[in-house]
Protein backbone atom coordinates (compact mmCIF):
# COMPACT_ATOMS: atom_id res chain seq x y z
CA UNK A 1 112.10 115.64 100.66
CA UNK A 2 109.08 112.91 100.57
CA UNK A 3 106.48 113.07 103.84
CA UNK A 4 107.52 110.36 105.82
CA UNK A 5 104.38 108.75 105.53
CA UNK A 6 105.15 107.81 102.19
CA UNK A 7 108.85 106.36 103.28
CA UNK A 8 107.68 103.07 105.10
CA UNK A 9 105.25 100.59 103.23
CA UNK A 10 104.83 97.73 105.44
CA UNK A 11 107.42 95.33 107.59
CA UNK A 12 109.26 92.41 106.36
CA UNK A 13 108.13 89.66 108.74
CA UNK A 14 109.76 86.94 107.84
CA UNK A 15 111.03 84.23 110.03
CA UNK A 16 114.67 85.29 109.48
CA UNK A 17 113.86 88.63 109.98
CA UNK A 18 111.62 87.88 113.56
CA UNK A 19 114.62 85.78 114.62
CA UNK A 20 116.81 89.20 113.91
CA UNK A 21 113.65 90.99 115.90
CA UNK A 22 114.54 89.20 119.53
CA UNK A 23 118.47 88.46 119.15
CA UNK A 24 119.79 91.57 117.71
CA UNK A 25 117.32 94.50 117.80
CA UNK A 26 117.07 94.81 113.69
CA UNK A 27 113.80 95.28 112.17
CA UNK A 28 112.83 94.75 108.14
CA UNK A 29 110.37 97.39 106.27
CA UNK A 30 109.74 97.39 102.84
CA UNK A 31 110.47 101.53 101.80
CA UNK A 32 109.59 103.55 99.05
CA UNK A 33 112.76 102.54 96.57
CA UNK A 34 113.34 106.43 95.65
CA UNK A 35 114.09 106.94 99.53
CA UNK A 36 117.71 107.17 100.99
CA UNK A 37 118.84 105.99 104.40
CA UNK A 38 118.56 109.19 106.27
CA UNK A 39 114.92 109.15 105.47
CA UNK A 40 114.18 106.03 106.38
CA UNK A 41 115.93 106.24 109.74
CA UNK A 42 113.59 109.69 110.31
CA UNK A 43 110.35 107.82 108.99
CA UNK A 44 111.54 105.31 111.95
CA UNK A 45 112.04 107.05 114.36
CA UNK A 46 108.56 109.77 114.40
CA UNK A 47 106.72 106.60 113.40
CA UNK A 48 108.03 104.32 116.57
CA UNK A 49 109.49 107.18 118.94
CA UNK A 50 112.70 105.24 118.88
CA UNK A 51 116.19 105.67 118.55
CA UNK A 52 118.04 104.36 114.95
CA UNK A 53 121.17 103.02 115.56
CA UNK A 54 122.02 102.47 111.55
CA UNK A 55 120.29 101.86 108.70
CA UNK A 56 121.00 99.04 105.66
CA UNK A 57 119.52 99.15 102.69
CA UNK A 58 119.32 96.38 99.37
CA UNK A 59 117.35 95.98 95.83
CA UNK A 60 115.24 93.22 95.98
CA UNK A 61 114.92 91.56 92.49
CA UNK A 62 111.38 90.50 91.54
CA UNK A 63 110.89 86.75 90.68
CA UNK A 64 109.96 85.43 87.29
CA UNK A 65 106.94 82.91 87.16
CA UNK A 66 105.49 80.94 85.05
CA UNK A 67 101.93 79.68 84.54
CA UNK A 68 99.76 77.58 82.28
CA UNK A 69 96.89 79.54 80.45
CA UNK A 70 94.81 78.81 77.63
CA UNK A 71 96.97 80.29 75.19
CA UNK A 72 99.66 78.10 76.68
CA UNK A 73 102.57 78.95 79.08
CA UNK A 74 103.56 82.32 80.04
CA UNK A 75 105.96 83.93 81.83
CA UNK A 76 105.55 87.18 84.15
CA UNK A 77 108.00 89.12 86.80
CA UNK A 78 107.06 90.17 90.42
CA UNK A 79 108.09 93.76 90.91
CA UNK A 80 111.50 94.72 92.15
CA UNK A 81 111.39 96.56 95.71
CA UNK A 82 113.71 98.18 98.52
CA UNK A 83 114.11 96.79 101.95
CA UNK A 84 115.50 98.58 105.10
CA UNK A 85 116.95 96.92 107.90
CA UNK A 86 117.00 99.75 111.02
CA UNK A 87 118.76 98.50 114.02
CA UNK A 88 117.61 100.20 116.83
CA UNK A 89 119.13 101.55 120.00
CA UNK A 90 119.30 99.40 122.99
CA UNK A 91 116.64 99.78 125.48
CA UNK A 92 114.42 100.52 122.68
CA UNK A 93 111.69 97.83 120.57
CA UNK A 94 109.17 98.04 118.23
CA UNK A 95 105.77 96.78 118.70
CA UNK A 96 104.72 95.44 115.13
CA UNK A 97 101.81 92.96 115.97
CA UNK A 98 100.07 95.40 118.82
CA UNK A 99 99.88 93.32 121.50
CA UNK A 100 100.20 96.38 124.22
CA UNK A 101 97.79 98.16 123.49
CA UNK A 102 94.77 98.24 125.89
């Protein structure tokens, strides 16, 4: 088992996923992609001192790009990653931008 540390990366924050944020209680993270979903929803959970409701999880494909250079066009990939989406408990949020804190 991984330390949890190394589970979550950073949150998605994405204006689909903020719109998820107030309506239905589901945040985004972008996770390690050897994790599963029970470790995610423990990373969550110590991390936020929340309660996981479930846990999703998807393969993000990178994108290929292309770009002029001097030897002429070439083409690269973005990286391939994991996202989580954790819905939480009711009664329960996450504070992602820190705005409570004194």
């Amino acid at each position: 088992m991984k330390p949890l540390e190394s589970v979550l990366l950073r949150p998605v924050l994405t204006e689909k996923m903020l719109g998820l944020q107030e309506e239905s209680l589901k945040y985004g993270f972008e996770v390690a992609k050897t994790s599963n979903k029970i470790e995610i929803k423990k990373a969550v959970e110590v991390k936020f001192s929340v309660v996981v409701k479930s846990v999703k999880t998807l393969n993000v494909k990178g994108k290929t790009k292309r770009m002029n250079s001097r030897q002429g066009l070439t083409q690269g990939k973005r990286a391939d990653w994991k996202k989580a989406v954790v819905t939480l408990a009711e009664g329960y949020s996450i504070d992602l931008f820190g705005e409570n804190q004194g």
